[in-house]
Protein backbone atom coordinates (compact mmCIF):
# COMPACT_ATOMS: atom_id res chain seq x y z
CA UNK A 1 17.48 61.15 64.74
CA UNK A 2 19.19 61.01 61.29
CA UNK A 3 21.58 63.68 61.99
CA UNK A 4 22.79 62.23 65.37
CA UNK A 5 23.11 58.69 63.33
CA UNK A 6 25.46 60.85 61.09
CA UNK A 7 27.26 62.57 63.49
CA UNK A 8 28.07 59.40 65.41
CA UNK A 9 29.30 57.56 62.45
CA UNK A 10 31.57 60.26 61.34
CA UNK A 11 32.95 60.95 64.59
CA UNK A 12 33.56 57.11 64.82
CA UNK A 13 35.19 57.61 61.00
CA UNK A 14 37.58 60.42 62.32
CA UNK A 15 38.59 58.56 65.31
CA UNK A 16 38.88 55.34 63.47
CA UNK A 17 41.38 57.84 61.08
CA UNK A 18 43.41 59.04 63.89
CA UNK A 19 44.20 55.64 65.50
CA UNK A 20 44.93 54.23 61.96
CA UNK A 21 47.82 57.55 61.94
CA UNK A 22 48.96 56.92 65.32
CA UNK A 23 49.44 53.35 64.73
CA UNK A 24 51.30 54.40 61.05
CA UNK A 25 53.14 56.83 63.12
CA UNK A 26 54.29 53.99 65.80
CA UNK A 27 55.14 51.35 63.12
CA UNK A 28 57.61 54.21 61.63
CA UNK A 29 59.10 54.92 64.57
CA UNK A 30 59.37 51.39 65.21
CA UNK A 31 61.37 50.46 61.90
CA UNK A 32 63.83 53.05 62.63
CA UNK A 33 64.27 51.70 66.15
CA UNK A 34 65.46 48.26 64.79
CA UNK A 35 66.85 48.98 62.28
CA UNK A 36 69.37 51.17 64.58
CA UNK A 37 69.47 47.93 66.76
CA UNK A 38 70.08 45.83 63.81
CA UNK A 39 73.07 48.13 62.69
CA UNK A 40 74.26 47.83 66.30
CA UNK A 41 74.20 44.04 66.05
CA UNK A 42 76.13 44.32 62.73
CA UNK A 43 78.77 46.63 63.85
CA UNK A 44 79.63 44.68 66.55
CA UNK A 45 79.93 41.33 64.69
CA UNK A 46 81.86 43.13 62.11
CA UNK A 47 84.57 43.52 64.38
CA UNK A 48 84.78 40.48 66.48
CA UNK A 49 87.43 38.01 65.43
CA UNK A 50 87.73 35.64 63.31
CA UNK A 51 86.99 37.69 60.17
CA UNK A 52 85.12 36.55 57.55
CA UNK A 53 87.62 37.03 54.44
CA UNK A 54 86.08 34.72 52.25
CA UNK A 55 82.99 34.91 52.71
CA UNK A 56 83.44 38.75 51.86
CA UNK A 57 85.74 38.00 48.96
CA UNK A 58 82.79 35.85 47.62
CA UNK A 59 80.26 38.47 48.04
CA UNK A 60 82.41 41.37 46.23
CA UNK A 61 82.39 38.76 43.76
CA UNK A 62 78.71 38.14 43.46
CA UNK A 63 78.04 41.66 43.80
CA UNK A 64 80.43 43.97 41.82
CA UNK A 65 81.35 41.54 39.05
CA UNK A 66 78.04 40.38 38.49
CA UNK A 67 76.60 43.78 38.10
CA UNK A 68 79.23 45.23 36.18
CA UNK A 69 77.59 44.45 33.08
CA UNK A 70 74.15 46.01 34.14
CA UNK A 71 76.06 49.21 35.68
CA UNK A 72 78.01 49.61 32.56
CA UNK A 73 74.59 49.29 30.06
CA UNK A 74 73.01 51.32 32.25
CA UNK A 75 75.74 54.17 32.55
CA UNK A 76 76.50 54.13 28.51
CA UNK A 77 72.55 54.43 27.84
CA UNK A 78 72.72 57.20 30.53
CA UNK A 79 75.46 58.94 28.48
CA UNK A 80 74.19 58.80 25.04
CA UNK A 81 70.71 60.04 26.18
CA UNK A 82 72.71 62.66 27.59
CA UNK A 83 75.00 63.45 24.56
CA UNK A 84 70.96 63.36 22.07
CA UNK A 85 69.23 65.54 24.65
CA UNK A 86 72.54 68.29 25.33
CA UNK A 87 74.00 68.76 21.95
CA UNK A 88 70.36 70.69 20.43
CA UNK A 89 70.25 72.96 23.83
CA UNK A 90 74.09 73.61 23.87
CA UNK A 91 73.88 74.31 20.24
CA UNK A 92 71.09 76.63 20.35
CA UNK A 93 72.94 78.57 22.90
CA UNK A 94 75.95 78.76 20.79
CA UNK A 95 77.65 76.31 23.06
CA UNK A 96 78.03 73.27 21.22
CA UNK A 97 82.40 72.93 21.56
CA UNK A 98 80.92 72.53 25.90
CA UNK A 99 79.41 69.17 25.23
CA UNK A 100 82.67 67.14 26.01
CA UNK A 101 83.07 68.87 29.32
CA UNK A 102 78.98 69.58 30.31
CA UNK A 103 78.68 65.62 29.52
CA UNK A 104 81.40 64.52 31.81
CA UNK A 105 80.90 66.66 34.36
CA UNK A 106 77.00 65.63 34.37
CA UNK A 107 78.47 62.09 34.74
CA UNK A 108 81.23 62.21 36.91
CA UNK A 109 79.43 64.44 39.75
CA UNK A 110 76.12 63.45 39.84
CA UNK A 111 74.36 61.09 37.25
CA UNK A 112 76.84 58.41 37.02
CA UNK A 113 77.06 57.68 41.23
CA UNK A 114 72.88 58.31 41.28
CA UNK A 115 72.20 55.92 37.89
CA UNK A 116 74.89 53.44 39.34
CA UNK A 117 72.70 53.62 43.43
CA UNK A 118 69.23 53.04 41.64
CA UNK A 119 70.86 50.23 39.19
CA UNK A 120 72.13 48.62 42.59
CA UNK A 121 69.43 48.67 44.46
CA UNK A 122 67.57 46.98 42.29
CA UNK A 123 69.42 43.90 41.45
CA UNK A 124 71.59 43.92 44.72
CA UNK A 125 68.82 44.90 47.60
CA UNK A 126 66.26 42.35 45.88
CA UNK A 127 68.68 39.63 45.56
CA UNK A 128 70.29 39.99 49.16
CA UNK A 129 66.58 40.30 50.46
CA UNK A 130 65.13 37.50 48.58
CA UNK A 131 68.40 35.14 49.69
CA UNK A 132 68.39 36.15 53.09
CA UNK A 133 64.55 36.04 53.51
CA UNK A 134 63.99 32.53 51.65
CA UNK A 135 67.62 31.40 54.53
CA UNK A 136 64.76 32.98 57.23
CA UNK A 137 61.48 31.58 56.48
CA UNK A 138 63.50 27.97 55.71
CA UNK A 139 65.21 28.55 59.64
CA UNK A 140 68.73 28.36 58.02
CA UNK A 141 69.49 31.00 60.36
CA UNK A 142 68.20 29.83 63.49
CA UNK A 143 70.05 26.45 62.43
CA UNK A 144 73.39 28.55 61.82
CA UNK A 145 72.89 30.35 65.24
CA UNK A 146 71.90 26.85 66.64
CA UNK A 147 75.65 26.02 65.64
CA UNK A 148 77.25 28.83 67.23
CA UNK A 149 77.39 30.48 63.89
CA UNK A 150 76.91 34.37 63.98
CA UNK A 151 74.78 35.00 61.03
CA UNK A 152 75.56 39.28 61.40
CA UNK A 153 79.03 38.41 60.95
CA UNK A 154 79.08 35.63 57.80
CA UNK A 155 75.31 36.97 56.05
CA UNK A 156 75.45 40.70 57.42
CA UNK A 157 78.81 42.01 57.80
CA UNK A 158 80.04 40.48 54.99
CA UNK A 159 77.26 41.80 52.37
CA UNK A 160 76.98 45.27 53.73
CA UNK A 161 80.96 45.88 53.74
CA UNK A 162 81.02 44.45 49.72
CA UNK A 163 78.63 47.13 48.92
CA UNK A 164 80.30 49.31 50.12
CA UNK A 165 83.64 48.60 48.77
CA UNK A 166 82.46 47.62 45.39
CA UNK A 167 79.80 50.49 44.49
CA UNK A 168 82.63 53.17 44.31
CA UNK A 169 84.29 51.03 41.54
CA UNK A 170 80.72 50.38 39.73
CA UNK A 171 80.45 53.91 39.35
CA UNK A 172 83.94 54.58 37.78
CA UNK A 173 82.35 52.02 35.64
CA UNK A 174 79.36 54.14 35.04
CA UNK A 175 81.32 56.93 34.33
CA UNK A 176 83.33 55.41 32.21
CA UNK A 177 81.42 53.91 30.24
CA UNK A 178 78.94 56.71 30.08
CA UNK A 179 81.93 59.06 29.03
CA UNK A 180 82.82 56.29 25.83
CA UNK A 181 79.37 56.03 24.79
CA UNK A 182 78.80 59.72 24.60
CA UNK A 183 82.24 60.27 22.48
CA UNK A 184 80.63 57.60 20.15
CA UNK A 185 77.33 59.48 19.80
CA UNK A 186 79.00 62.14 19.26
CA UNK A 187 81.45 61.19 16.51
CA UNK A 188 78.74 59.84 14.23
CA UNK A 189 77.19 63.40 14.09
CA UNK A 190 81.06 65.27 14.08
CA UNK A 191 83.91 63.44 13.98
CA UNK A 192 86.46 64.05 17.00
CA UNK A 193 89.65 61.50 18.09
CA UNK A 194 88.98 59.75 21.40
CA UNK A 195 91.93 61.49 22.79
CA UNK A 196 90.66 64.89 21.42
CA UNK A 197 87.26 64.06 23.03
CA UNK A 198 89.25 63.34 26.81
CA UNK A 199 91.17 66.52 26.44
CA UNK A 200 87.87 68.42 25.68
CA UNK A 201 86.05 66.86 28.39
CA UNK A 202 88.47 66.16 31.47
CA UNK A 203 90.76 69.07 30.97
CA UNK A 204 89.25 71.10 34.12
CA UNK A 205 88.11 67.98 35.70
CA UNK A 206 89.75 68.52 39.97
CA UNK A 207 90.03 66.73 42.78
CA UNK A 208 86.50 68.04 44.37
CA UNK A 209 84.81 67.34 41.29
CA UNK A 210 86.17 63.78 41.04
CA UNK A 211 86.74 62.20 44.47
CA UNK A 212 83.95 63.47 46.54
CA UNK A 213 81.04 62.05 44.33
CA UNK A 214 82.51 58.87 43.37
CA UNK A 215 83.10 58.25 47.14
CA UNK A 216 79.66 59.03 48.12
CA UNK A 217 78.46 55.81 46.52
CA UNK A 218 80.08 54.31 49.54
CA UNK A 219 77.20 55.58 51.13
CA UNK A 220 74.73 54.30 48.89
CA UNK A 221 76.04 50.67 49.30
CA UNK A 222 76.11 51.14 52.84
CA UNK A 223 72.14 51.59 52.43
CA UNK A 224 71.31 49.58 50.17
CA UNK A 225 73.21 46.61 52.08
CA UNK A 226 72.22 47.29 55.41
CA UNK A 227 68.11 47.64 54.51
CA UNK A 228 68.07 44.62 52.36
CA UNK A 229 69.85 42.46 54.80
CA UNK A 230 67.58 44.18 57.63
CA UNK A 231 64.35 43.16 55.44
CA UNK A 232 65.13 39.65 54.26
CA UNK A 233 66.23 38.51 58.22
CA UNK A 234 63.10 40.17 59.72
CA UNK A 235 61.07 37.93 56.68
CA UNK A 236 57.77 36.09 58.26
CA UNK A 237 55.24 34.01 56.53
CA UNK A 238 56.68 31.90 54.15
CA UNK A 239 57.54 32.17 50.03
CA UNK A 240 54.75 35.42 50.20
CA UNK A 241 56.89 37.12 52.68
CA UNK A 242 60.42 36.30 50.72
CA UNK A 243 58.55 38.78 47.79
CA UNK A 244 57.33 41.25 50.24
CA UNK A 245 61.21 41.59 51.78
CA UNK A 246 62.75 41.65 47.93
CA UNK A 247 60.21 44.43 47.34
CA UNK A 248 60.23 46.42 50.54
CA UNK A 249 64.16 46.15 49.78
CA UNK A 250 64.16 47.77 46.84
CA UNK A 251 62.25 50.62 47.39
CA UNK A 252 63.54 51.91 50.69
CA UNK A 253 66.92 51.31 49.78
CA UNK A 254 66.17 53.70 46.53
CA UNK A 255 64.05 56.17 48.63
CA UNK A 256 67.20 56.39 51.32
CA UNK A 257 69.56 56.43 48.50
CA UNK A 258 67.83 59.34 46.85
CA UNK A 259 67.31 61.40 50.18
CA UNK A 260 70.85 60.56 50.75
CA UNK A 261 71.96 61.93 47.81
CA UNK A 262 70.33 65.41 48.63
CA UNK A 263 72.53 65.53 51.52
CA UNK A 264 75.94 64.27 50.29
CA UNK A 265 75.43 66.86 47.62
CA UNK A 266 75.24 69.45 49.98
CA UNK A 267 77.89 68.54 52.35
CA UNK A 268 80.05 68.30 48.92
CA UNK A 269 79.40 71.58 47.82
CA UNK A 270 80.09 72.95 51.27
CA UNK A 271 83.34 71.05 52.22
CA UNK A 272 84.47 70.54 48.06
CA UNK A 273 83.73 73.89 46.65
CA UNK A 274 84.19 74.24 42.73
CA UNK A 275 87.61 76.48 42.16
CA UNK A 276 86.91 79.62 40.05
């Protein structure tokens, strides 16, 4: 009798499992569905007149000025780290004049546009999530919409098309800063002229290894706008659900930007090859 009893609860267990997977499985597919709606919704509200032009003006504002500072910390601390951790391994290899032109490189094509996605999603995708979830759970948008106010095209359109434009110039930013920070670690160990330090570095620097990458943050801020305006207008149950949207903002906009990355690379390296 006590085996049967066992049997009977764990086959209750293991079905209990599966519907728990197929109802993870269904809330997946689910998110992906809207969220295709919702970008549907946006595109079409992004190009129905009149245009928003100040609204978006506003929002570059709010979010590339506001986070240069951050993006700039964050892409000097990125390049001194860099400059500490490569000098001992180039050195040891004999290697040590490379450091200018390994640093930049590292920079320009890859860490500066990843450091500059991850910085952005966490300040931008929280604050667009938390503002548009606290505008949800208050019914400012149902009272816009109530006034024959599109709320995709003045709090959608006009957040996910700043990110875009603006995280292309954060990353310069990045880089740039990253690239100044490095020459200054680097001086207080051997002394080397800014200019000498440029030369060094960007001398073999090309289109494909310039362009491509910086432009591929475009597709970051398309993510990271797009998810945390999806999360904060789909907010329910009150102040606890404005911290759940901020949250669920900033991680799937950093998981997408990350997988993202693994493909841009790719396509990069296949359409932009390196010259020889």
């Amino acid at each position: 009798m006590a085996e049967v009893t066992s049997a009977v609860t764990a086959g209750g267990e293991s079905a209990s499992l599966w519907r728990s997977a197929a109802r993870g499985m269904r809330g997946f597919f689910e998110w992906f569905g809207e969220i295709a709606e919702f970008c549907g919704r946006m595109a079409r509200a992004a190009v129905t007149r009149p245009f928003e032009f100040g609204e978006l003006v506003r929002q570059m504002d709010s979010i590339g000025s506001m986070s240069l500072p951050l993006v700039a910390l964050a892409g000097a601390a990125t390049g001194v780290v860099l400059s500490l951790e490569t000098r001992d391994s180039l050195t040891r290899f004999g290697a040590k004049s490379m450091l200018p032109a390994v640093i930049a490189f590292s920079l320009i094509k890859e860490t500066g546009p990843i450091i500059t996605g991850l910085v952005m999603s966490g300040r931008v995708g929280a604050g667009i999530g938390a503002e548009l979830g606290s505008m949800k759970v208050t019914e400012q948008i149902d009272a816009m919409e109530a006034s024959a106010v599109n709320p995709y095209k003045y709090l959608v359109a006009t957040r996910v098309l700043a990110c875009v434009l603006m995280m292309p110039l954060l990353t310069l930013a990045a880089d740039f800063a990253g690239i100044l920070m490095d020459w200054v670690a680097d001086m207080l160990v051997q002394p080397i002229s800014l200019r000498a330090f440029i030369d060094s570095g960007l001398k073999d620097v090309m289109f494909q290894d310039f362009i491509p990458p910086t432009l591929k943050t475009a597709v970051f801020g398309f993510i990271i706008g797009t998810v945390a305006c999806f999360q904060g207008m789909r907010t329910r149950g009150g102040t606890e659900g404005v911290g759940r949207s901020a949250t669920s903002a900033v991680v799937l906009s950093s998981l997408f930007i990350i997988l993202a990355d693994v493909i841009l690379v790719k396509l990069i390296v296949v359409f932009f090859p390196s010259g020889g």
